[in-house]
C-alpha atoms as a PDB file:
ATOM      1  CA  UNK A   1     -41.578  17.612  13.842  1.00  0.00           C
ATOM      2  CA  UNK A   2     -41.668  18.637  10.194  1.00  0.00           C
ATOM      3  CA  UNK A   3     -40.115  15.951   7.353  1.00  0.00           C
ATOM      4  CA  UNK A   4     -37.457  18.520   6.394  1.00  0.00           C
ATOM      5  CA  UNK A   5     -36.335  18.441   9.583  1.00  0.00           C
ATOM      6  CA  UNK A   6     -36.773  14.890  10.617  1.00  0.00           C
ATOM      7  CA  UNK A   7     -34.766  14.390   7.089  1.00  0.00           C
ATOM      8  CA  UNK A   8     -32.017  16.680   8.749  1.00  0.00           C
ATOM      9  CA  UNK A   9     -31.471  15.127  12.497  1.00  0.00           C
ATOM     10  CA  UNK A  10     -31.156  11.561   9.860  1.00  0.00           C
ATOM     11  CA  UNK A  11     -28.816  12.976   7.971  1.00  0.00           C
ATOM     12  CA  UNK A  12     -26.822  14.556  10.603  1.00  0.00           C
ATOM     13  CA  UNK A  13     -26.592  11.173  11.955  1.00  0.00           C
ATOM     14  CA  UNK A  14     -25.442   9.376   9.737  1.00  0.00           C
ATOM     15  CA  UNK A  15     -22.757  11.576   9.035  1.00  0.00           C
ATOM     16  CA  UNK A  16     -21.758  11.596  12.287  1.00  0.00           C
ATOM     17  CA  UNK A  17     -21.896   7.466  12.350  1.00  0.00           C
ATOM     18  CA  UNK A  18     -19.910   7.706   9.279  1.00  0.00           C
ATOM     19  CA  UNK A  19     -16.955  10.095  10.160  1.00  0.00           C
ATOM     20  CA  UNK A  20     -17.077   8.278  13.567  1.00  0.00           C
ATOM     21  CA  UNK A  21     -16.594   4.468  11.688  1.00  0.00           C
ATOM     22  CA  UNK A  22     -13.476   6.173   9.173  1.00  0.00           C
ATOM     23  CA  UNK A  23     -12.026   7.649  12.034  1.00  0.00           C
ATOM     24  CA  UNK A  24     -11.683   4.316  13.856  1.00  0.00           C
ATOM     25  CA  UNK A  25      -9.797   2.756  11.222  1.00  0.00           C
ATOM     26  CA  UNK A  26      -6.534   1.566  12.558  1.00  0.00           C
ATOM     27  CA  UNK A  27      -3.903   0.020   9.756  1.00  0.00           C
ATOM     28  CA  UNK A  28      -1.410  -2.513  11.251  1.00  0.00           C
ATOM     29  CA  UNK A  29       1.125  -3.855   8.874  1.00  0.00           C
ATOM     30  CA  UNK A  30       3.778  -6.483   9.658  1.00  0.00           C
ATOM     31  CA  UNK A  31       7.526  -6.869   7.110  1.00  0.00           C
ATOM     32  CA  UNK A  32       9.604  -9.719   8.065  1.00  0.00           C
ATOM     33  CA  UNK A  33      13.037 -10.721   6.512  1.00  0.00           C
ATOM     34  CA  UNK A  34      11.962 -13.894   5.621  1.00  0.00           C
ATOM     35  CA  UNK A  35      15.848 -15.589   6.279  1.00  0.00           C
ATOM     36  CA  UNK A  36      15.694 -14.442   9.910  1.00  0.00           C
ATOM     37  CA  UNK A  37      16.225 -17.257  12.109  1.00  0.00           C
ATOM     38  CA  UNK A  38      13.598 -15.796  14.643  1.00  0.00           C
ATOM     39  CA  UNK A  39      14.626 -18.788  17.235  1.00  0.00           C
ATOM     40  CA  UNK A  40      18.255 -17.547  17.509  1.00  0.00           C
ATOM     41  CA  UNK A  41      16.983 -14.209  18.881  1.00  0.00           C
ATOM     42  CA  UNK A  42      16.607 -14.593  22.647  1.00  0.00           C
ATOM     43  CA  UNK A  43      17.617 -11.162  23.971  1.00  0.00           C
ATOM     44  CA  UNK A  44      17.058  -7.279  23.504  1.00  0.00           C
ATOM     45  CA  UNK A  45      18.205  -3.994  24.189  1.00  0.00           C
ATOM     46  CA  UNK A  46      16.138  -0.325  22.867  1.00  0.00           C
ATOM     47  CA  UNK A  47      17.783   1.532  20.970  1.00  0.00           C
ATOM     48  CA  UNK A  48      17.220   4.696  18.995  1.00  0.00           C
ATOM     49  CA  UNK A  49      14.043   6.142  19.569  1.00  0.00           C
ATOM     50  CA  UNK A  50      12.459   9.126  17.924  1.00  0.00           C
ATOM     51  CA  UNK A  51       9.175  11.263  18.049  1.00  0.00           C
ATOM     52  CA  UNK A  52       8.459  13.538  15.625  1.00  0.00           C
ATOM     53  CA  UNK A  53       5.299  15.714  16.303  1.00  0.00           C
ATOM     54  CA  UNK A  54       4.175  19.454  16.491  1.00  0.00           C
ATOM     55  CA  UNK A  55       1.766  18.615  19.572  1.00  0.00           C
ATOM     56  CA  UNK A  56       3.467  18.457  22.880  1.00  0.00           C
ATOM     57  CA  UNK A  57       1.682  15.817  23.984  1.00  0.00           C
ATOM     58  CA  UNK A  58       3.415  13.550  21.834  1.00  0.00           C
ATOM     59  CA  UNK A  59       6.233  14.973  21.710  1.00  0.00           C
ATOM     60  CA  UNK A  60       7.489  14.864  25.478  1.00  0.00           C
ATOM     61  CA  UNK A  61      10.207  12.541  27.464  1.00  0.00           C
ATOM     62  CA  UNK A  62       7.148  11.342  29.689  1.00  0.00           C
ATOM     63  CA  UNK A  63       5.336   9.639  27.012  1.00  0.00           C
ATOM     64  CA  UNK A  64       8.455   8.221  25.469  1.00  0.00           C
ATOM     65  CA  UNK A  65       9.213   6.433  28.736  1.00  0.00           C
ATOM     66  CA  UNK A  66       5.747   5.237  28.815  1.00  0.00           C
ATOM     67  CA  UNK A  67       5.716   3.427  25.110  1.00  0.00           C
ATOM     68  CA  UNK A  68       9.408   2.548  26.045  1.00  0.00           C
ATOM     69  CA  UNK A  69       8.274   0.523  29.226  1.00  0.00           C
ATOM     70  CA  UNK A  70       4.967  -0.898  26.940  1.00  0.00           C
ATOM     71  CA  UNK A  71       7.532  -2.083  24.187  1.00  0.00           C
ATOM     72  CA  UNK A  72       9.912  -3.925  26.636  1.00  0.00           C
ATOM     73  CA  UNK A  73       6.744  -5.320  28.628  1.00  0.00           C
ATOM     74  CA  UNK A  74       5.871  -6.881  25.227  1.00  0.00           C
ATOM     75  CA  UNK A  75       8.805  -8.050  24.132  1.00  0.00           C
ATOM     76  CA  UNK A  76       9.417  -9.699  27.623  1.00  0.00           C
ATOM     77  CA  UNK A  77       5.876 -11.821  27.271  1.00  0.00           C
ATOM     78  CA  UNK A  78       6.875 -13.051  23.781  1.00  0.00           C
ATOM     79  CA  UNK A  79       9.802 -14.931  25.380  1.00  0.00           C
ATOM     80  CA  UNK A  80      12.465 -12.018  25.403  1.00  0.00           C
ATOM     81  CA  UNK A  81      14.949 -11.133  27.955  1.00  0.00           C
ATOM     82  CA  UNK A  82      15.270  -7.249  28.090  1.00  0.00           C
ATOM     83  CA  UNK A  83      19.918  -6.724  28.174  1.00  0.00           C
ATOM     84  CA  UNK A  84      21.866  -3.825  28.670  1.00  0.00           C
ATOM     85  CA  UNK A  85      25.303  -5.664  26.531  1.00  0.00           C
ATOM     86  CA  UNK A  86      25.144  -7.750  23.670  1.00  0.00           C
ATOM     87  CA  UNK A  87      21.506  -8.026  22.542  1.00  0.00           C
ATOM     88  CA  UNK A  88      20.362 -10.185  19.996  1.00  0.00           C
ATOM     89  CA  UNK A  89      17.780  -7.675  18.741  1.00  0.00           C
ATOM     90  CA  UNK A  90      17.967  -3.938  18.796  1.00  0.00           C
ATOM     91  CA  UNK A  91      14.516  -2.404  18.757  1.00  0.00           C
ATOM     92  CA  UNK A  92      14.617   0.993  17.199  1.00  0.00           C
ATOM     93  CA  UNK A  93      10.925   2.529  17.578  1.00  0.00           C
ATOM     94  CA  UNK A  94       9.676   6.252  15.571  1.00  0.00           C
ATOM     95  CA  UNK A  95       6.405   8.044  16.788  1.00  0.00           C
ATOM     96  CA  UNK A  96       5.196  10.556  14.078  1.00  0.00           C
ATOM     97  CA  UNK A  97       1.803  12.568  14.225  1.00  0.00           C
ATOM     98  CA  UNK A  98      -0.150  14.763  12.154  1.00  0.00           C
ATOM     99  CA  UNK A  99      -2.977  17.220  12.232  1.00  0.00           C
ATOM    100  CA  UNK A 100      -5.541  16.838   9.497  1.00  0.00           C
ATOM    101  CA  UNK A 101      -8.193  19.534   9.006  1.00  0.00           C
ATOM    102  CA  UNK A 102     -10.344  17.994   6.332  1.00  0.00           C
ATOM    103  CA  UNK A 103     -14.258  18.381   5.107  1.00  0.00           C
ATOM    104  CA  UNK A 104     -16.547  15.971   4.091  1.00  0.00           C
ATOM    105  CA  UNK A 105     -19.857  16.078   2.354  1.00  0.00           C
ATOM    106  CA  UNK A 106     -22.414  16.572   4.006  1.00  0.00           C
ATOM    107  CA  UNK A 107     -25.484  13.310   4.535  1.00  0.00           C
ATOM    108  CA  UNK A 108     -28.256  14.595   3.177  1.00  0.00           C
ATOM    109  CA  UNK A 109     -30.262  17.020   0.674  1.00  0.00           C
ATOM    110  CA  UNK A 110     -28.992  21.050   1.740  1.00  0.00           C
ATOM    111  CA  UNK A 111     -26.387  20.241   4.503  1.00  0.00           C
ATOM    112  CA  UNK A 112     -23.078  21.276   3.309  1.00  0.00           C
ATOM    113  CA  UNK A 113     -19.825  20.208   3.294  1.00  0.00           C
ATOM    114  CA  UNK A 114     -18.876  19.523   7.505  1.00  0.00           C
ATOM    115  CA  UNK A 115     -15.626  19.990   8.798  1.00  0.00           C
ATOM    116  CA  UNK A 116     -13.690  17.048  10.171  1.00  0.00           C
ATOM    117  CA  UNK A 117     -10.426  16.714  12.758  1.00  0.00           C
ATOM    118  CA  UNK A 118      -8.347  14.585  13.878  1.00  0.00           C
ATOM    119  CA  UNK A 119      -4.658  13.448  14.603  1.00  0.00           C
ATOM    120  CA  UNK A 120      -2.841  10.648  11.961  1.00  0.00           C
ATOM    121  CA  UNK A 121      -0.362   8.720  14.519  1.00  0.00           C
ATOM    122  CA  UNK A 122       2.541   6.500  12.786  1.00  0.00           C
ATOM    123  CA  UNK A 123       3.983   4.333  15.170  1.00  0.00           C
ATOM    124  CA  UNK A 124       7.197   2.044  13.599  1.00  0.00           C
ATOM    125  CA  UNK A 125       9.060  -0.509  15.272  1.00  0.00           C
ATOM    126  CA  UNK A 126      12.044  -2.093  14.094  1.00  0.00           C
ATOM    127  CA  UNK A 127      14.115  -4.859  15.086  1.00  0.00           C
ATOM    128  CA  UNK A 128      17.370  -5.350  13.923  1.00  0.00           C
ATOM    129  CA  UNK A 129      20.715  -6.909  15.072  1.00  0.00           C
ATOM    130  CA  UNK A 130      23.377  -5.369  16.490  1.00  0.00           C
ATOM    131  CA  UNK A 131      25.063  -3.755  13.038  1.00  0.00           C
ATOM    132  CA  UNK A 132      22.828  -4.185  10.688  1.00  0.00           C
ATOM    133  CA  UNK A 133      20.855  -1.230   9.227  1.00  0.00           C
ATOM    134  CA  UNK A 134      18.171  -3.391   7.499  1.00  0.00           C
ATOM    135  CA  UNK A 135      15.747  -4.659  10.292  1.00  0.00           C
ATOM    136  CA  UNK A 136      14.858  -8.282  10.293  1.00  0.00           C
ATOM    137  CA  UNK A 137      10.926  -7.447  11.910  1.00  0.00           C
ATOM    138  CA  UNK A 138       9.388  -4.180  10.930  1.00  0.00           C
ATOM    139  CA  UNK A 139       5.593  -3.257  12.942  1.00  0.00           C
ATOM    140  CA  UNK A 140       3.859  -0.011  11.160  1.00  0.00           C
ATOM    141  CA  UNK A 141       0.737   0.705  13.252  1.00  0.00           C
ATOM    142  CA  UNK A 142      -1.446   4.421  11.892  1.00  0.00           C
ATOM    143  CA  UNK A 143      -4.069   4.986  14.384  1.00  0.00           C
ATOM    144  CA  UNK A 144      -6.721   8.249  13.013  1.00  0.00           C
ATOM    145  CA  UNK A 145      -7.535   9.919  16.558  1.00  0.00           C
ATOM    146  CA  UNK A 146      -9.842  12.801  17.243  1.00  0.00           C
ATOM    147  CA  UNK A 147      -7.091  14.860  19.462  1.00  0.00           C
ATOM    148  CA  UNK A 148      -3.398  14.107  20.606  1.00  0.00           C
ATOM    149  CA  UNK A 149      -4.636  13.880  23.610  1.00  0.00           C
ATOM    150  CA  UNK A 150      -6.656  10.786  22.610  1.00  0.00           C
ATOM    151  CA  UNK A 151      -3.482   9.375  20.279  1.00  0.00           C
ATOM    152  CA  UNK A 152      -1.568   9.396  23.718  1.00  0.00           C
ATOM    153  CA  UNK A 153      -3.736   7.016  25.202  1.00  0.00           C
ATOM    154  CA  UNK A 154      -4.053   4.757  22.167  1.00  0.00           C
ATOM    155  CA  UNK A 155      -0.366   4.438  20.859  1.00  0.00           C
ATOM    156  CA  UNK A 156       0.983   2.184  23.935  1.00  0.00           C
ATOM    157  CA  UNK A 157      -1.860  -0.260  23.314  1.00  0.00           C
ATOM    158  CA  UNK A 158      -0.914  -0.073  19.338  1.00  0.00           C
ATOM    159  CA  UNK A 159       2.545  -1.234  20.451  1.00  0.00           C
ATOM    160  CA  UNK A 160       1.474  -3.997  22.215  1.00  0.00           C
ATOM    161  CA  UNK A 161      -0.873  -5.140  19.118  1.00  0.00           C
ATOM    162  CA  UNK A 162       2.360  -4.990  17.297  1.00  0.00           C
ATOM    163  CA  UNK A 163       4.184  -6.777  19.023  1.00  0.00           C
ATOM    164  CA  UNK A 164       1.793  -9.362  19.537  1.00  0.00           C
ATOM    165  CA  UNK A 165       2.412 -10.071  15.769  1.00  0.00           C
ATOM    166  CA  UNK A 166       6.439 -10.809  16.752  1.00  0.00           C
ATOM    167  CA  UNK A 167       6.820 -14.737  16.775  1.00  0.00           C
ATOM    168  CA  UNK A 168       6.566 -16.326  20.647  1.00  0.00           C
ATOM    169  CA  UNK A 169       9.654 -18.047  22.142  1.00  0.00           C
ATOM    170  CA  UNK A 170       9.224 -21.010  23.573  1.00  0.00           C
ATOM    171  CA  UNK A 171      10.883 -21.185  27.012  1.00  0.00           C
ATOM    172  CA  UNK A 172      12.233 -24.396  26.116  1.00  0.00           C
ATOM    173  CA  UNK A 173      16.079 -24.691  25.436  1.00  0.00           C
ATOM    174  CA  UNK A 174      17.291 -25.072  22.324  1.00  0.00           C
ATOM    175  CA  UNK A 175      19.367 -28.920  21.654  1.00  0.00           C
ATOM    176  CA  UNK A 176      23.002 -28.392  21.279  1.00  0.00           C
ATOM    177  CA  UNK A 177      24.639 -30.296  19.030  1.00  0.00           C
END
């Protein structure tokens, strides 16, 4: 094998590496109103949810009823009781996407720019209560996908590392006074 072209396979892989690593970089970012009185909240109903995506996929009542049934599975293991009337919380939740077609430079001497894909997801959770526009918990998870199809898959799991963030109830009751 010739050095130009042992140079090129080396190249060619660590581009690949590269792309591969900045594609896998998820953001997660947690807002809390810090005079929320997190202990007072013991119950929740959903209630607005949106997607907003070109790629039917996404996009589809199927997939909302998934993430709906991962967010109130979530909710329910940090101490939560899941109501139809009077809710302490209302969790709001948005699904956006986005196709990127991109290029980046290429790794070595002579290989050009290479073309890179893939699908920006923005899932947002809020919690609010009942009323109130302004939540009192807001979970932003963007999770950089090669396809939809692969964002699919991924976004129910990025709702339960959200939600993971929300503070645990204790099962214990709280003293009256």
């Amino acid at each position: 094998m010739s050095t130009t072209l042992k140079r090129l396979c080396v190249a060619t892989a660590l581009a690949l590496v590269a792309s591969s690593t900045w594609l896998s970089a998820d953001d997660l970012r947690i807002v809390v109103d810090p005079k929320a009185d997190f202990s007072a909240f013991r119950t929740f109903a959903i209630g607005v949810t949106r997607t907003d995506s070109a790629r039917p996929e996404i996009d589809n009542t199927l997939f909302e009823k998934k993430l709906t049934r991962t967010i109130r599975a979530a909710l329910e293991s940090r101490g939560l009781k899941h109501v139809q009337d009077r809710p302490d919380l209302v969790v709001d939740y948005a699904v956006t996407s986005e196709d990127v077609n991109t290029t980046q430079r290429g790794g070595g001497r002579g290989i050009g720019p290479q073309p890179l894909r893939f699908t920006v997801g923005t899932l947002v959770i809020d919690m609010r209560t009942p009323g109130a526009q302004a939540p009192v918990w807001r979970g932003v998870y963007r999770d950089d996908e090669k396809t939809g199809s692969k964002l699919v898959q991924k976004l129910p799991d990025d709702a339960k590392k959200l939600i993971a963030k929300y503070p645990k109830r204790s099962n214990q009751p709280r003293p009256t006074t």
